[in-house]
N, C-alpha and C. Protein backbone atom coordinates (compact mmCIF):
# COMPACT_ATOMS: atom_id res chain seq x y z
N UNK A 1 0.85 -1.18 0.00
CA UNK A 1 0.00 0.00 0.00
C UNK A 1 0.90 1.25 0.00
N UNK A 2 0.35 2.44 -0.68
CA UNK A 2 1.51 3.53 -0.94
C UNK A 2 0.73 4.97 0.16
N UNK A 3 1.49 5.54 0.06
CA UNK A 3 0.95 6.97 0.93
C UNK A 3 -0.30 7.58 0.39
N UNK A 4 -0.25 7.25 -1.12
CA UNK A 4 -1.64 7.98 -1.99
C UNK A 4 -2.96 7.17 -1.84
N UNK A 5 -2.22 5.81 -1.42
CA UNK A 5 -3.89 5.21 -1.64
C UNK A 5 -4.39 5.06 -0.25
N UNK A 6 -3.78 5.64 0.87
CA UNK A 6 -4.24 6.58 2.46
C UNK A 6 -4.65 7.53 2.45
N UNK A 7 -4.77 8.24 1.12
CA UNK A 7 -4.95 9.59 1.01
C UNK A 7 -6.38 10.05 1.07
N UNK A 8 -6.89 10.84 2.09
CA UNK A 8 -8.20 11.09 2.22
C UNK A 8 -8.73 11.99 0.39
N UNK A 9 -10.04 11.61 0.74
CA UNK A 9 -10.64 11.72 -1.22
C UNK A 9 -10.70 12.95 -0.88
N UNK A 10 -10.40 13.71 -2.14
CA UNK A 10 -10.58 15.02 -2.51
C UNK A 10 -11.46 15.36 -4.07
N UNK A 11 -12.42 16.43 -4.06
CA UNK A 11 -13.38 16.56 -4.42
C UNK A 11 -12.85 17.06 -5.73
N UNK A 12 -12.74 16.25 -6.88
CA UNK A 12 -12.42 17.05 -8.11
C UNK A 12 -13.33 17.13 -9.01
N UNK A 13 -14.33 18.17 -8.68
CA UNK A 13 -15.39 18.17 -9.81
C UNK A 13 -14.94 19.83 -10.10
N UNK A 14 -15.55 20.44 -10.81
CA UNK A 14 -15.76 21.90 -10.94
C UNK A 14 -14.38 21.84 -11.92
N UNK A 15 -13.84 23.17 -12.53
CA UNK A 15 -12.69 23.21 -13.37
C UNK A 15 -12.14 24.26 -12.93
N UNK A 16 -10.96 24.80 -13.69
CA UNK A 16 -10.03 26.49 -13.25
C UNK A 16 -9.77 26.73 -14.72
N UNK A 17 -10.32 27.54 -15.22
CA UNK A 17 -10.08 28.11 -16.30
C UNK A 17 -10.35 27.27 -17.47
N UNK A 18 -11.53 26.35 -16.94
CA UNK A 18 -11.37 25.40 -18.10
C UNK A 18 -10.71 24.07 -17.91
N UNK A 19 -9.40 24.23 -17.36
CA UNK A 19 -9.10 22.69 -16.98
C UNK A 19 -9.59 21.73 -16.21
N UNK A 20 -9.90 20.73 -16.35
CA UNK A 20 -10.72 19.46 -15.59
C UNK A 20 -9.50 18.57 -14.86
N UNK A 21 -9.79 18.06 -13.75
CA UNK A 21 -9.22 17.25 -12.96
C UNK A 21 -8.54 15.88 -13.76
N UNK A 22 -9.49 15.84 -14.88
CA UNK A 22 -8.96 14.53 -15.79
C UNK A 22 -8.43 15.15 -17.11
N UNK A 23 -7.71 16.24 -17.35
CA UNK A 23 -7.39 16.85 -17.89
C UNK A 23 -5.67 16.79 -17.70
N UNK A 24 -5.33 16.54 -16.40
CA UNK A 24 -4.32 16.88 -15.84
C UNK A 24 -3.24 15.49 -16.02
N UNK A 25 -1.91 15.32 -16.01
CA UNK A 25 -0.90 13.92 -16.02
C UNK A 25 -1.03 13.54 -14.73
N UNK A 26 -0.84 12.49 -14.71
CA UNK A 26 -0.91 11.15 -13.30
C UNK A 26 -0.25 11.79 -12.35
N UNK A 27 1.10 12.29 -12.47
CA UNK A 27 1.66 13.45 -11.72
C UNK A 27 1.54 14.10 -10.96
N UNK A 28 0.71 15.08 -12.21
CA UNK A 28 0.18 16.32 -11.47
C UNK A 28 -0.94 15.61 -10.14
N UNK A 29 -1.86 15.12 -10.95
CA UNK A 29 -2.82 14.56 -9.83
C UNK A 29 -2.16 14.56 -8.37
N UNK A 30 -1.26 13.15 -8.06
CA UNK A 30 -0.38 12.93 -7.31
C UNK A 30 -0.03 14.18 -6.41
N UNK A 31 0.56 15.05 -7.09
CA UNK A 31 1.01 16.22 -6.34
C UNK A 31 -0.27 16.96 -5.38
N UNK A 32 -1.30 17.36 -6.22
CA UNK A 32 -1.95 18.03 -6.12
C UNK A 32 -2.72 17.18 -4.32
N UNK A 33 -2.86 16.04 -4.95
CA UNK A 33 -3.23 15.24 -3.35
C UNK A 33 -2.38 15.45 -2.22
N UNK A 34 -1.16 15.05 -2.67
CA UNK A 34 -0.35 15.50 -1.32
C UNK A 34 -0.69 17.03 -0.58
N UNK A 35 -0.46 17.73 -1.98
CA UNK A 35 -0.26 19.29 -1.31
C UNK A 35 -1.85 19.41 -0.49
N UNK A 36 -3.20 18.64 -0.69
CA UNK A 36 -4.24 18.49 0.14
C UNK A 36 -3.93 17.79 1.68
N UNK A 37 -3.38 16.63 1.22
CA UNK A 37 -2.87 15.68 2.11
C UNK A 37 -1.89 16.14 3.43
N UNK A 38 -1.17 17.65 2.84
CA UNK A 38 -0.11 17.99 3.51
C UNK A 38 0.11 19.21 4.37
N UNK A 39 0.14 20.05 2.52
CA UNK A 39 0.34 21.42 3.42
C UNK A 39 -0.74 22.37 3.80
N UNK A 40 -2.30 21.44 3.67
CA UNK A 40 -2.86 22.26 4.10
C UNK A 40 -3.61 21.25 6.09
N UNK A 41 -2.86 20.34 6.19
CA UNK A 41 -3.00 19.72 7.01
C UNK A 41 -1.99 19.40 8.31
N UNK A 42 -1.00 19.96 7.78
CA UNK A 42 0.35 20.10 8.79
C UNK A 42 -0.03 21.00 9.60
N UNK A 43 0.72 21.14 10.65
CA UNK A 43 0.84 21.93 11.12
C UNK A 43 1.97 22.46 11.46
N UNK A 44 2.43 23.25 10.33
CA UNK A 44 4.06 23.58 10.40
C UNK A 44 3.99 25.20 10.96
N UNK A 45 3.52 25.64 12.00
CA UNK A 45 3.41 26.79 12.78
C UNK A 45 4.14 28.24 11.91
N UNK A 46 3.80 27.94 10.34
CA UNK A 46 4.25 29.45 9.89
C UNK A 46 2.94 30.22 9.00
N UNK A 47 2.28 30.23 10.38
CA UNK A 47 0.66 30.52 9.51
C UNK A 47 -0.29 29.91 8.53
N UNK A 48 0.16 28.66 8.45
CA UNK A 48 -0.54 28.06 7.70
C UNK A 48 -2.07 28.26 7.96
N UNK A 49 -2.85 28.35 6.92
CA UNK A 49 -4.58 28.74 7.29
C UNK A 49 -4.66 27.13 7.46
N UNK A 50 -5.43 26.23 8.66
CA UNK A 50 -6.24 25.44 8.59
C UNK A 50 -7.81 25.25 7.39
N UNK A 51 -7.50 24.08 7.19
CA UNK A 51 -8.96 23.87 6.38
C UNK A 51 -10.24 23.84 7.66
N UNK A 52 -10.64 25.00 7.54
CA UNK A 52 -12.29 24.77 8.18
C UNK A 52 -13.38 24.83 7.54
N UNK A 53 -13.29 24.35 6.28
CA UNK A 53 -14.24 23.92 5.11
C UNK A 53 -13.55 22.98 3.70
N UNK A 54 -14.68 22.03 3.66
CA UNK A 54 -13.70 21.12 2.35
C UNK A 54 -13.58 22.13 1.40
N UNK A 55 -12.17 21.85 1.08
CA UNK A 55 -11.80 22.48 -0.26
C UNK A 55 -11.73 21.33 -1.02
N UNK A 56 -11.58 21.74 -2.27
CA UNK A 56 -11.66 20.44 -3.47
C UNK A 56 -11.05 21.40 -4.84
N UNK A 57 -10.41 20.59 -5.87
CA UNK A 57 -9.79 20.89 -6.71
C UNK A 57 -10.44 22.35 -7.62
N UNK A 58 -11.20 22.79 -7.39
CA UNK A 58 -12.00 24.14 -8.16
C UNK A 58 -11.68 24.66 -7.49
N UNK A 59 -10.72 25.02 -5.92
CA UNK A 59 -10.91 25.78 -5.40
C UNK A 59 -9.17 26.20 -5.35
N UNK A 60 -8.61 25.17 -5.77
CA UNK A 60 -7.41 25.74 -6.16
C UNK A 60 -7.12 27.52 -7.32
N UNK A 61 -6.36 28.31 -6.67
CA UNK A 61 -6.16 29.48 -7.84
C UNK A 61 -5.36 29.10 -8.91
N UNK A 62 -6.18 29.98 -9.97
CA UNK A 62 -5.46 29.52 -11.15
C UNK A 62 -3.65 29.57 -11.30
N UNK A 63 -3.30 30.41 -10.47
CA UNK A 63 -1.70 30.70 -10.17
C UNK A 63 -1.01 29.54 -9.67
N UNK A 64 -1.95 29.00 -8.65
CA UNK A 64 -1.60 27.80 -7.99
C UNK A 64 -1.47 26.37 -9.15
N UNK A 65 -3.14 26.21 -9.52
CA UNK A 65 -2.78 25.26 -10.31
C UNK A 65 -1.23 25.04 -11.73
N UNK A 66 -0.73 25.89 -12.17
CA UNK A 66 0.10 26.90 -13.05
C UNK A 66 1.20 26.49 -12.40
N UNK A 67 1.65 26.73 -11.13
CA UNK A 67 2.88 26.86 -10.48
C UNK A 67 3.12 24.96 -9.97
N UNK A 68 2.17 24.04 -9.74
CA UNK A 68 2.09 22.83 -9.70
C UNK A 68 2.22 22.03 -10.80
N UNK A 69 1.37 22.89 -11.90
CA UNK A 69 2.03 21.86 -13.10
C UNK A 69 3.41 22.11 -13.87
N UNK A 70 3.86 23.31 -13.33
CA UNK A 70 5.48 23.51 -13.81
C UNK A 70 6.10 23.11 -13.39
N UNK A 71 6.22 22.81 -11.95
CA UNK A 71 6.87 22.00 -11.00
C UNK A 71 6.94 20.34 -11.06
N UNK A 72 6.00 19.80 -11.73
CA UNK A 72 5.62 18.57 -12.25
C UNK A 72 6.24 18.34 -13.35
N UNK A 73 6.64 19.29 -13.97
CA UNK A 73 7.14 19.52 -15.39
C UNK A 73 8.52 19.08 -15.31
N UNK A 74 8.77 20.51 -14.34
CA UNK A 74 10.14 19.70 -13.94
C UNK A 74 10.60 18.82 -13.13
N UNK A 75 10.00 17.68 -12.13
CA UNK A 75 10.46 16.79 -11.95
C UNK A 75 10.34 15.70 -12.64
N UNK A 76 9.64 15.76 -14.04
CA UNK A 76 9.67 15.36 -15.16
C UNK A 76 11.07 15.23 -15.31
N UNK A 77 11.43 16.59 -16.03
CA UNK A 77 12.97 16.76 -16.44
C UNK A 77 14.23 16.46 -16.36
N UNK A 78 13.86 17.02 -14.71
CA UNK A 78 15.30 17.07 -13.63
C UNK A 78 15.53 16.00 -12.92
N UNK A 79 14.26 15.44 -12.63
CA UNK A 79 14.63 14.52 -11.19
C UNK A 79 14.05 13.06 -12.22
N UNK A 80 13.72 13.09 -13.51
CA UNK A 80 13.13 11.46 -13.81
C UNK A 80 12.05 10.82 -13.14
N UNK A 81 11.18 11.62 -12.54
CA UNK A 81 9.93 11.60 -12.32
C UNK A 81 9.20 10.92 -13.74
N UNK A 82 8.53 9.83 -13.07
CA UNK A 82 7.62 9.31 -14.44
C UNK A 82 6.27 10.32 -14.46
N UNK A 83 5.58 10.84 -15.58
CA UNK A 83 4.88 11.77 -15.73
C UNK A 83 3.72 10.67 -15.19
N UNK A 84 3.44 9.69 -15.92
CA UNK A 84 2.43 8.50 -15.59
C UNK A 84 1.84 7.86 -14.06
N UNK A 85 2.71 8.32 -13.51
CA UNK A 85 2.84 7.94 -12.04
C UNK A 85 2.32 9.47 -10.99
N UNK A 86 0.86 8.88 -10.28
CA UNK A 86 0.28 9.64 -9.26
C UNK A 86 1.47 9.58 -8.33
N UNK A 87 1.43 8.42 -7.93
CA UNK A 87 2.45 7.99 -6.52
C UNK A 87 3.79 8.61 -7.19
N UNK A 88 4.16 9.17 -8.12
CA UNK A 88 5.41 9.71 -8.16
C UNK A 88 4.99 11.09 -7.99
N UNK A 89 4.40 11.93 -8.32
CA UNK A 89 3.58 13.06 -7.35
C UNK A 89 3.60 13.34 -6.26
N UNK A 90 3.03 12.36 -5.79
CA UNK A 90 3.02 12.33 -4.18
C UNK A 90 4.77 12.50 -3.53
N UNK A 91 4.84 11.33 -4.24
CA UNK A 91 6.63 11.35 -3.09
C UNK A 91 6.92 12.39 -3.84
N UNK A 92 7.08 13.18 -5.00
CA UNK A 92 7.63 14.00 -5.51
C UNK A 92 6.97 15.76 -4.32
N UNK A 93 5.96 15.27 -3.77
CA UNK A 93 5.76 16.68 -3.30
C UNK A 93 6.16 16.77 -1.96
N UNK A 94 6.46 15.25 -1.38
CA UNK A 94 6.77 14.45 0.41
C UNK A 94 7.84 15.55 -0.08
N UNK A 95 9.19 14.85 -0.81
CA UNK A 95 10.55 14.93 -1.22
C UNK A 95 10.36 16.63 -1.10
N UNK A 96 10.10 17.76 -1.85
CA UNK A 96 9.76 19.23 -1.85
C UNK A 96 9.50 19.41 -0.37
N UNK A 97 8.64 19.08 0.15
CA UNK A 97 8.46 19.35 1.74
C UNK A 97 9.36 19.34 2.55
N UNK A 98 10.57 18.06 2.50
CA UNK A 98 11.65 17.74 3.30
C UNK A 98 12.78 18.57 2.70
N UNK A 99 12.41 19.33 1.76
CA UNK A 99 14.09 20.10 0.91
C UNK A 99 14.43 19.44 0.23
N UNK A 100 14.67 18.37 -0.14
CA UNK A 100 15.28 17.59 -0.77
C UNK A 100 15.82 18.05 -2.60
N UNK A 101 15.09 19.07 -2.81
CA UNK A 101 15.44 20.20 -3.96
C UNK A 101 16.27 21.18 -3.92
N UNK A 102 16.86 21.38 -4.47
CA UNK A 102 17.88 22.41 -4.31
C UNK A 102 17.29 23.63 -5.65
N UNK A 103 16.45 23.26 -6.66
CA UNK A 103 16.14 24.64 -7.37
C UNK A 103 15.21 25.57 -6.46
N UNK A 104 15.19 26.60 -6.90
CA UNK A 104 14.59 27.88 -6.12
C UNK A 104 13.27 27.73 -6.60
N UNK A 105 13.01 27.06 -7.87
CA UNK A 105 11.47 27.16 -8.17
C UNK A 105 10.77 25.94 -7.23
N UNK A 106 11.23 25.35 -6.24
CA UNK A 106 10.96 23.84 -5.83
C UNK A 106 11.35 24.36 -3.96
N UNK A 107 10.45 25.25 -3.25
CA UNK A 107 10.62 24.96 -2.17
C UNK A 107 9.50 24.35 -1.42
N UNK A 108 9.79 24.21 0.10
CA UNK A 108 8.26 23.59 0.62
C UNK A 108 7.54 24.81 1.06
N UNK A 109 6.09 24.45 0.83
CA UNK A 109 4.63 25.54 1.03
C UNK A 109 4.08 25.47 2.01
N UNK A 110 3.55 26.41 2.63
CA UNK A 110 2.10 25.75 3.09
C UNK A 110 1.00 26.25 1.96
N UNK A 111 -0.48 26.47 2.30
CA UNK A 111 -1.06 26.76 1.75
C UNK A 111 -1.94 27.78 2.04
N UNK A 112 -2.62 28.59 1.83
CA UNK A 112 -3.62 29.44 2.59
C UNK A 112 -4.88 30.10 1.95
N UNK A 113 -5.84 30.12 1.91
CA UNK A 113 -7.31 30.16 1.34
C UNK A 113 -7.50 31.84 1.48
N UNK A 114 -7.60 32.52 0.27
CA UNK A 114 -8.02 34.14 0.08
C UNK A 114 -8.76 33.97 -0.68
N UNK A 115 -10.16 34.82 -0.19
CA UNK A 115 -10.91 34.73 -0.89
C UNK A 115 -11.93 33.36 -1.43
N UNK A 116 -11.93 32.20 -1.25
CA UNK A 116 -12.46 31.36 -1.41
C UNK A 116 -11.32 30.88 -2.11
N UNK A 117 -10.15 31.03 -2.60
CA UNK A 117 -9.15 30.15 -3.48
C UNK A 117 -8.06 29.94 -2.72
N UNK A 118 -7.44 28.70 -3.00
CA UNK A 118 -6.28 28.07 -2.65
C UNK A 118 -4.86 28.43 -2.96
N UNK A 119 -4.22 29.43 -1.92
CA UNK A 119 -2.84 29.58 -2.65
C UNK A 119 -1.32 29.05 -1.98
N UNK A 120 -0.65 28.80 -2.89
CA UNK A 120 0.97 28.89 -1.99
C UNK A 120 2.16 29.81 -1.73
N UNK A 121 2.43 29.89 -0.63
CA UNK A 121 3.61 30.79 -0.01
C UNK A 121 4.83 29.37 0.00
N UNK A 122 6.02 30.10 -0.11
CA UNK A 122 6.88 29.03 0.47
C UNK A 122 7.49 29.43 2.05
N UNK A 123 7.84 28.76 2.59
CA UNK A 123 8.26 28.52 4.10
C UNK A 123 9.20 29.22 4.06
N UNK A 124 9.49 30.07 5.37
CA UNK A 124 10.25 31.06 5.76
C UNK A 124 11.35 30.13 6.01
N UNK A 125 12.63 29.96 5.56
CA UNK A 125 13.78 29.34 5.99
C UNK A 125 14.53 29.52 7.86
């Protein structure tokens, strides 16, 4: 059993600009669960907003969704990330959380809800 298939369900109906949840690479998916799974569920004491309402994939900002699939892109690239692979998502976003990246476009987030949308900050070093 892998970390993704523990992963509490997240609501992907609705779209962002048009894009659909099944629209997206195995990847991205992957990622996108963790960063539910994670940084909006940690409690890494640098303001992270708690979820006190389900969020679900429409509620991600379009900036957000944008900045996840570039990042997917490149662990495509850089790190040999299989695009095909959710569960490579996932550890691909664990791995970002712990540092384990050294590019500047690849730090760990939390997340925080303005306005009804989902965005990311990265962690104060």
């Amino acid at each position: 059993m892998t970390a993704l298939s523990e992963a509490v369900r997240l609501d992907t109906s609705g779209e962002i600009e048009g894009r659909r949840w099944s629209d997206l690479l195995p990847i991205e998916q992957g990622h996108i669960l963790a960063l539910f799974n994670g940084a909006l569920r940690a409690d890494v004491g640098d303001g992270a907003v708690q979820m006190t309402e389900p969020l679900g994939f429409r509620h991600l900002a379009p900036e957000t969704l944008d900045q996840l699939r570039k990042e997917c892109e490149m662990a495509v690239d850089l790190y040999e990330h299989s695009a095909d692979s959710a569960d490579a998502g996932w550890m691909f976003f664990r791995e970002r959380q712990e540092g384990l990246y050294h590019e500047d476009e690849i730090r760990p987030v939390v997340a925080y809800v303005k306005g009804g949308k989902l965005y990311l900050r990265e962690i104060a070093e």
